[in-house]
PDB file of N, CA and C in Angstrom:
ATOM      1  N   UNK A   1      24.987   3.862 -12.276  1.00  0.00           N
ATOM      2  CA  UNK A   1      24.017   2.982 -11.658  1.00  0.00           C
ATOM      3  C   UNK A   1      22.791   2.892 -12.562  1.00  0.00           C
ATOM      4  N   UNK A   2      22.232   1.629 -12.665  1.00  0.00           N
ATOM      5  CA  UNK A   2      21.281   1.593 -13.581  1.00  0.00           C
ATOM      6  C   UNK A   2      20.233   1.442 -13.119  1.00  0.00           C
ATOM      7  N   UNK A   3      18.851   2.212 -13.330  1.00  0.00           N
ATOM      8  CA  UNK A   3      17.577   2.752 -12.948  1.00  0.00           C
ATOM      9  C   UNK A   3      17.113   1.794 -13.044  1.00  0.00           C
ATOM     10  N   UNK A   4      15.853   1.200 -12.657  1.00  0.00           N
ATOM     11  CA  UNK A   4      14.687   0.166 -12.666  1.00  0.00           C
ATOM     12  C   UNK A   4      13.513   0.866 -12.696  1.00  0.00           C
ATOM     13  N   UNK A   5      12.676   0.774 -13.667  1.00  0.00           N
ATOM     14  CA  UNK A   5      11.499   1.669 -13.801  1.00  0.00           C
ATOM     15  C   UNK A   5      10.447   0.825 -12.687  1.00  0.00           C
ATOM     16  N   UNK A   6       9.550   2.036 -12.090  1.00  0.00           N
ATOM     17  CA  UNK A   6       8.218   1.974 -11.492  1.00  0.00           C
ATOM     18  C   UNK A   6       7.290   1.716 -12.541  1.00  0.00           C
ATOM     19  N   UNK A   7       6.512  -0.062 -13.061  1.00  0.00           N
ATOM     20  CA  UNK A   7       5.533  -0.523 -13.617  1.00  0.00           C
ATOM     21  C   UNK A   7       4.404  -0.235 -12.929  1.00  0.00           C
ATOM     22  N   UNK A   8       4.425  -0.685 -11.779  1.00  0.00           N
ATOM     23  CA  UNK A   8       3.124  -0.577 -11.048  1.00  0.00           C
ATOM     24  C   UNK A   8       2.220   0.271 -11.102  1.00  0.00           C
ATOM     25  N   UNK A   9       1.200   0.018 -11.348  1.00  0.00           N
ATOM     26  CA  UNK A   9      -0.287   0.667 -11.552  1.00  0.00           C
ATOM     27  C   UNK A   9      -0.621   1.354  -9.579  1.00  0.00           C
ATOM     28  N   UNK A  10      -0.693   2.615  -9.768  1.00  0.00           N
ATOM     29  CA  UNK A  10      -0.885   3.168  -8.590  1.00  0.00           C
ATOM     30  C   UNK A  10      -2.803   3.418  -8.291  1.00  0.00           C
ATOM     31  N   UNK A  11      -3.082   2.879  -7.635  1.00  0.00           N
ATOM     32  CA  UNK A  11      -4.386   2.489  -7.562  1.00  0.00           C
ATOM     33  C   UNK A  11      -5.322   3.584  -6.761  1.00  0.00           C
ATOM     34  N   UNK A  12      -6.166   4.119  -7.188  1.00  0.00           N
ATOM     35  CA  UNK A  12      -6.870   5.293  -6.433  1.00  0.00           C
ATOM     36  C   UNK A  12      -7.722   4.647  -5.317  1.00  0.00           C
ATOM     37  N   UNK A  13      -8.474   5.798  -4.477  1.00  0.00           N
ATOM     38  CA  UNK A  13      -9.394   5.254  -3.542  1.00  0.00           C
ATOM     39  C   UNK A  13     -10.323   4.175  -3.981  1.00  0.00           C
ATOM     40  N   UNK A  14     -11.514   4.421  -4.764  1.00  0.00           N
ATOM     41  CA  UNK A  14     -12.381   3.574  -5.316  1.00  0.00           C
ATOM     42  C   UNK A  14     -11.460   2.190  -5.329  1.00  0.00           C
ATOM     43  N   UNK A  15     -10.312   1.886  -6.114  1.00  0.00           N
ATOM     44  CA  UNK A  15      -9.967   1.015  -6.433  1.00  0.00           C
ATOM     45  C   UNK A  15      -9.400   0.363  -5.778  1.00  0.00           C
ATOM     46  N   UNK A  16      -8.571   0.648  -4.267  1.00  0.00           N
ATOM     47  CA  UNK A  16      -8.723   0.283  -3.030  1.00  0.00           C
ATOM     48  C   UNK A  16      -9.656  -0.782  -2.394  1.00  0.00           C
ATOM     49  N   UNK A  17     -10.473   0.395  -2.322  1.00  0.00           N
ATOM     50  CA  UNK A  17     -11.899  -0.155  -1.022  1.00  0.00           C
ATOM     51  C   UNK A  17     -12.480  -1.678  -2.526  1.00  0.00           C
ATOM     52  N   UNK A  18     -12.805  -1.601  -3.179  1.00  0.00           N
ATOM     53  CA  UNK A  18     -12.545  -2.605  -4.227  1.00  0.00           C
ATOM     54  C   UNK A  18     -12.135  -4.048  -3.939  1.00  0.00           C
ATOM     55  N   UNK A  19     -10.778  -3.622  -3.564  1.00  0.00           N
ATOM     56  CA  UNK A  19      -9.662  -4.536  -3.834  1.00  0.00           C
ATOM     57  C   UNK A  19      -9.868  -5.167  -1.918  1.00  0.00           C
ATOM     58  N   UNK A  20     -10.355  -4.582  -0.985  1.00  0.00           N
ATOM     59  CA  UNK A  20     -10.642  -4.491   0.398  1.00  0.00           C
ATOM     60  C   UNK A  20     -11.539  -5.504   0.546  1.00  0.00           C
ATOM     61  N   UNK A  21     -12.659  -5.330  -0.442  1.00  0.00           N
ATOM     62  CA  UNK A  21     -14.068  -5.629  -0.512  1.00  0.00           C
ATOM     63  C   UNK A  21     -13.760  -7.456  -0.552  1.00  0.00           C
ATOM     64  N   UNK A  22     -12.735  -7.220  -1.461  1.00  0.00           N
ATOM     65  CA  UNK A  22     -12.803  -9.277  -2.305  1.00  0.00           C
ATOM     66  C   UNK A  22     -12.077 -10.408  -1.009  1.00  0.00           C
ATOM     67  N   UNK A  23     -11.447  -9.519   0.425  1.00  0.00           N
ATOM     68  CA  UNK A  23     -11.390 -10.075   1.552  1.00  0.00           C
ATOM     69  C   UNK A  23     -12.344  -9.621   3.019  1.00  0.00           C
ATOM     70  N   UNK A  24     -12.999  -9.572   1.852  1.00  0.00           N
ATOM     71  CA  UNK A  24     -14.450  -9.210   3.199  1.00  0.00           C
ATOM     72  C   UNK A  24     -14.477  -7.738   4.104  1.00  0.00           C
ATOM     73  N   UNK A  25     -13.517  -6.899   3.828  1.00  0.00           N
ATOM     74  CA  UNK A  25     -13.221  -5.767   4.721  1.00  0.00           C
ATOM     75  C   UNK A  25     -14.635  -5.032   3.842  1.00  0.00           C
ATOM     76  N   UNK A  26     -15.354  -4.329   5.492  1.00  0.00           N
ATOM     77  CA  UNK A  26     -16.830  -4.120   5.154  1.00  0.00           C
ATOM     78  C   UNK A  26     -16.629  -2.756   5.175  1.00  0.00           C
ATOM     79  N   UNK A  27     -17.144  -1.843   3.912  1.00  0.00           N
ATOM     80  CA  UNK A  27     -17.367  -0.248   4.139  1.00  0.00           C
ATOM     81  C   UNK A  27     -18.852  -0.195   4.138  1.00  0.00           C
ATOM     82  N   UNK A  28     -19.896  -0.741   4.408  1.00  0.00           N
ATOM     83  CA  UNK A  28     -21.216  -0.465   3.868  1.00  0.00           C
ATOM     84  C   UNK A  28     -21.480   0.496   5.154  1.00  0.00           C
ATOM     85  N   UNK A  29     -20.899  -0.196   6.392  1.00  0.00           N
ATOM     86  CA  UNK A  29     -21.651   1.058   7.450  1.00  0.00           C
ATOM     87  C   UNK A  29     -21.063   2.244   7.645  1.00  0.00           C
ATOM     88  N   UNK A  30     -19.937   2.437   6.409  1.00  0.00           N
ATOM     89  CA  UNK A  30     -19.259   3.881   6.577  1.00  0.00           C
ATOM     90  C   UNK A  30     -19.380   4.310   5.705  1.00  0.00           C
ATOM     91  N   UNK A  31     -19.652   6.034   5.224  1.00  0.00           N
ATOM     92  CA  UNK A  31     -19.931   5.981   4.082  1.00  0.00           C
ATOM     93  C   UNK A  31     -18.325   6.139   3.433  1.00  0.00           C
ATOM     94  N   UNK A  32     -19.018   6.273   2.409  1.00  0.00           N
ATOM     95  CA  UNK A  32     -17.313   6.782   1.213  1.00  0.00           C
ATOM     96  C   UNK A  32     -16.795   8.031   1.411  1.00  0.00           C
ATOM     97  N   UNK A  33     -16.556   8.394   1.892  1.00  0.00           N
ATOM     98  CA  UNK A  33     -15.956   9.673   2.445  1.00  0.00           C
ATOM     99  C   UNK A  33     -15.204   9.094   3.261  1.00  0.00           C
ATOM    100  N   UNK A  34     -15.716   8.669   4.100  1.00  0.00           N
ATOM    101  CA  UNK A  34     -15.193   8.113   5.575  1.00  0.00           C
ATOM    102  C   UNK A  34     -13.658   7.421   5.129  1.00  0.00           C
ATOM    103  N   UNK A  35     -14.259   6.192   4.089  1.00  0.00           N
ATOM    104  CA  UNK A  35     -13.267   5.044   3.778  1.00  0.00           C
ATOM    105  C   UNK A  35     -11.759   5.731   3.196  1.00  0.00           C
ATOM    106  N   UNK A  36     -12.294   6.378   2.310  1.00  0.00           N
ATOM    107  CA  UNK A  36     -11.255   7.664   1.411  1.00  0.00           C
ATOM    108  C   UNK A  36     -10.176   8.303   2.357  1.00  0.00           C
ATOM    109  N   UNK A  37     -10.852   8.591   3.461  1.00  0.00           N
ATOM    110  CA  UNK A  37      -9.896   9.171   4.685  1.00  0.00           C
ATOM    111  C   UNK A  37      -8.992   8.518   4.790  1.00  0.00           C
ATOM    112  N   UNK A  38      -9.909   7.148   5.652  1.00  0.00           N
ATOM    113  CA  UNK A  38      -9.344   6.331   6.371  1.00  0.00           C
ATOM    114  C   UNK A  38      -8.191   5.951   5.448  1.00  0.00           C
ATOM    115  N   UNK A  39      -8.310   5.334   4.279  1.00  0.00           N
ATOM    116  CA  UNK A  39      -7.256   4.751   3.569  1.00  0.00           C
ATOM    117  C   UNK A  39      -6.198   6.135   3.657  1.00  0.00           C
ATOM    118  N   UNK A  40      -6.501   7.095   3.473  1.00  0.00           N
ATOM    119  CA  UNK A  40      -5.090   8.071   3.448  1.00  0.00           C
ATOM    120  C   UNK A  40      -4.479   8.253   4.268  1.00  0.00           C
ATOM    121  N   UNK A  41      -5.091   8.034   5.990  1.00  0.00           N
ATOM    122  CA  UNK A  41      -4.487   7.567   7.115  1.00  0.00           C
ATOM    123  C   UNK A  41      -3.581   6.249   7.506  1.00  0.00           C
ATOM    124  N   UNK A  42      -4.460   5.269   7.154  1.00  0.00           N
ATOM    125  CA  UNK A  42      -4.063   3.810   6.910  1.00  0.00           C
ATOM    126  C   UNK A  42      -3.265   3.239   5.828  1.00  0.00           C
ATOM    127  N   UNK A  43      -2.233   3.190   6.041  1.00  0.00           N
ATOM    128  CA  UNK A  43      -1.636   2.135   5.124  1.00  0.00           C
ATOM    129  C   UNK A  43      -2.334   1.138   4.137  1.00  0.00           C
ATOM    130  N   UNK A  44      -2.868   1.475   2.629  1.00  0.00           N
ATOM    131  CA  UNK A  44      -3.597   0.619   2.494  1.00  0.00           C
ATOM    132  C   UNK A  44      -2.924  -1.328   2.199  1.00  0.00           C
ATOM    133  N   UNK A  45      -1.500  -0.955   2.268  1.00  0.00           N
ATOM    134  CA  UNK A  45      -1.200  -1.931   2.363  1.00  0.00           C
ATOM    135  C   UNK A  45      -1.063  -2.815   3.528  1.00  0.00           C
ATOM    136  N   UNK A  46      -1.078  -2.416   4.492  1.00  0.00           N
ATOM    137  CA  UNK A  46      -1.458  -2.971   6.113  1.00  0.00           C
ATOM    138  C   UNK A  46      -2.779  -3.110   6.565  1.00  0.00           C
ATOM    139  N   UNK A  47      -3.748  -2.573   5.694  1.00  0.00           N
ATOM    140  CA  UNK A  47      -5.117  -3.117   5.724  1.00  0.00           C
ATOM    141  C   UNK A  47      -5.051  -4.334   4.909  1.00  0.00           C
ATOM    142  N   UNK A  48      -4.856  -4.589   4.153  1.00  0.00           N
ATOM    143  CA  UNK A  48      -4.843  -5.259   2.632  1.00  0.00           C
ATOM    144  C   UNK A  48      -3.996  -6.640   3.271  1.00  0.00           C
ATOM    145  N   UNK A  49      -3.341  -6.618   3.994  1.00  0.00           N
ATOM    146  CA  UNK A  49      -2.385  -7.596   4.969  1.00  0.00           C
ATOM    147  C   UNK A  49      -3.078  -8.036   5.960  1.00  0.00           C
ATOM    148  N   UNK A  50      -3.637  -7.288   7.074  1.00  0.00           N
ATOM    149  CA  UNK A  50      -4.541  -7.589   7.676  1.00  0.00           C
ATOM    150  C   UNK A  50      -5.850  -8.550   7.074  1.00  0.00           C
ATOM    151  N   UNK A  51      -6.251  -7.779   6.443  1.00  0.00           N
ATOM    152  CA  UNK A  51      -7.877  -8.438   5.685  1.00  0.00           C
ATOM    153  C   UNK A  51      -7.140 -10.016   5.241  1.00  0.00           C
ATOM    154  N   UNK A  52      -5.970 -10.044   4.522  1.00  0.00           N
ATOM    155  CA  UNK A  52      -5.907 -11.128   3.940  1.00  0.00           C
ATOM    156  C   UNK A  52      -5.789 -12.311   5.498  1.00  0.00           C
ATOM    157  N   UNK A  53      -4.585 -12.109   6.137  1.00  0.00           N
ATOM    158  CA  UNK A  53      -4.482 -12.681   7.614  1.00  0.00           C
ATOM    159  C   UNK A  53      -5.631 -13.089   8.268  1.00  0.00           C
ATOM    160  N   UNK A  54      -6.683 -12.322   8.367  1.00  0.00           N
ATOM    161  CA  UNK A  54      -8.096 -12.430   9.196  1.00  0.00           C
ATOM    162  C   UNK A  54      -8.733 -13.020   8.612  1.00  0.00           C
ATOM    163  N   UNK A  55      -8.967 -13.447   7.139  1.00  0.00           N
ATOM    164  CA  UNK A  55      -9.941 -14.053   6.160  1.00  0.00           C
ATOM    165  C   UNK A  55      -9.584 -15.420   6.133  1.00  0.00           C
ATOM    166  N   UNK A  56      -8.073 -15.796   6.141  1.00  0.00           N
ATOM    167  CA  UNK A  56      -6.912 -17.009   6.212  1.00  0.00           C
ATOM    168  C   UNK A  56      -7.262 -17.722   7.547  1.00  0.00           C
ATOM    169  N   UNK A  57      -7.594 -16.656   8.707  1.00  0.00           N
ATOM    170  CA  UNK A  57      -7.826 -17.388   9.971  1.00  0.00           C
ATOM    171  C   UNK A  57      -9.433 -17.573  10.677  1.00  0.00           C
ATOM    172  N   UNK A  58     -10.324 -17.195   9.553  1.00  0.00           N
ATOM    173  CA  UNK A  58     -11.735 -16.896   9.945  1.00  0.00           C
ATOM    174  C   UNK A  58     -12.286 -16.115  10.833  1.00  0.00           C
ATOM    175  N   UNK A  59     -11.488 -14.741  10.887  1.00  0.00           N
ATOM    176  CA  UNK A  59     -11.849 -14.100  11.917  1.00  0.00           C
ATOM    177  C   UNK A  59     -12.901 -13.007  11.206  1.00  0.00           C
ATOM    178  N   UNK A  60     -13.123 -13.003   9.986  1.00  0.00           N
ATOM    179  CA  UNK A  60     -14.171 -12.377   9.065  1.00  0.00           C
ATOM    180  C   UNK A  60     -14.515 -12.990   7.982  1.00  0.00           C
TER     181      UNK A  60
END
């Protein structure tokens, strides 16, 4: 069976909340600690889905 390599750039916290930021998802009233959690709790790809969905429908 022939392997398919993992390209993808695995993206740290900072670079996350970042990437969060450019669909309006707001960390200013939490600090960075907080967000860091949260993303290790949260799927940051089901935030990242969300934010895009909510921004698409003007709900932020």
């Amino acid at each position: 069976m022939e392997t398919i390599p993992y390209d993808k750039v695995v993206l740290n916290e900072e670079s996350k909340i970042e990437q969060l930021k450019k669909y309006n998802v707001n960390f200013d009233n939490a600090d960075m600690d907080f967000a860091k959690q949260f993303l290790k709790v949260e799927s940051f790809s089901f935030v990242l889905e969300y934010a895009k969905y909510a921004k698409k429908r003007n709900y932020i």
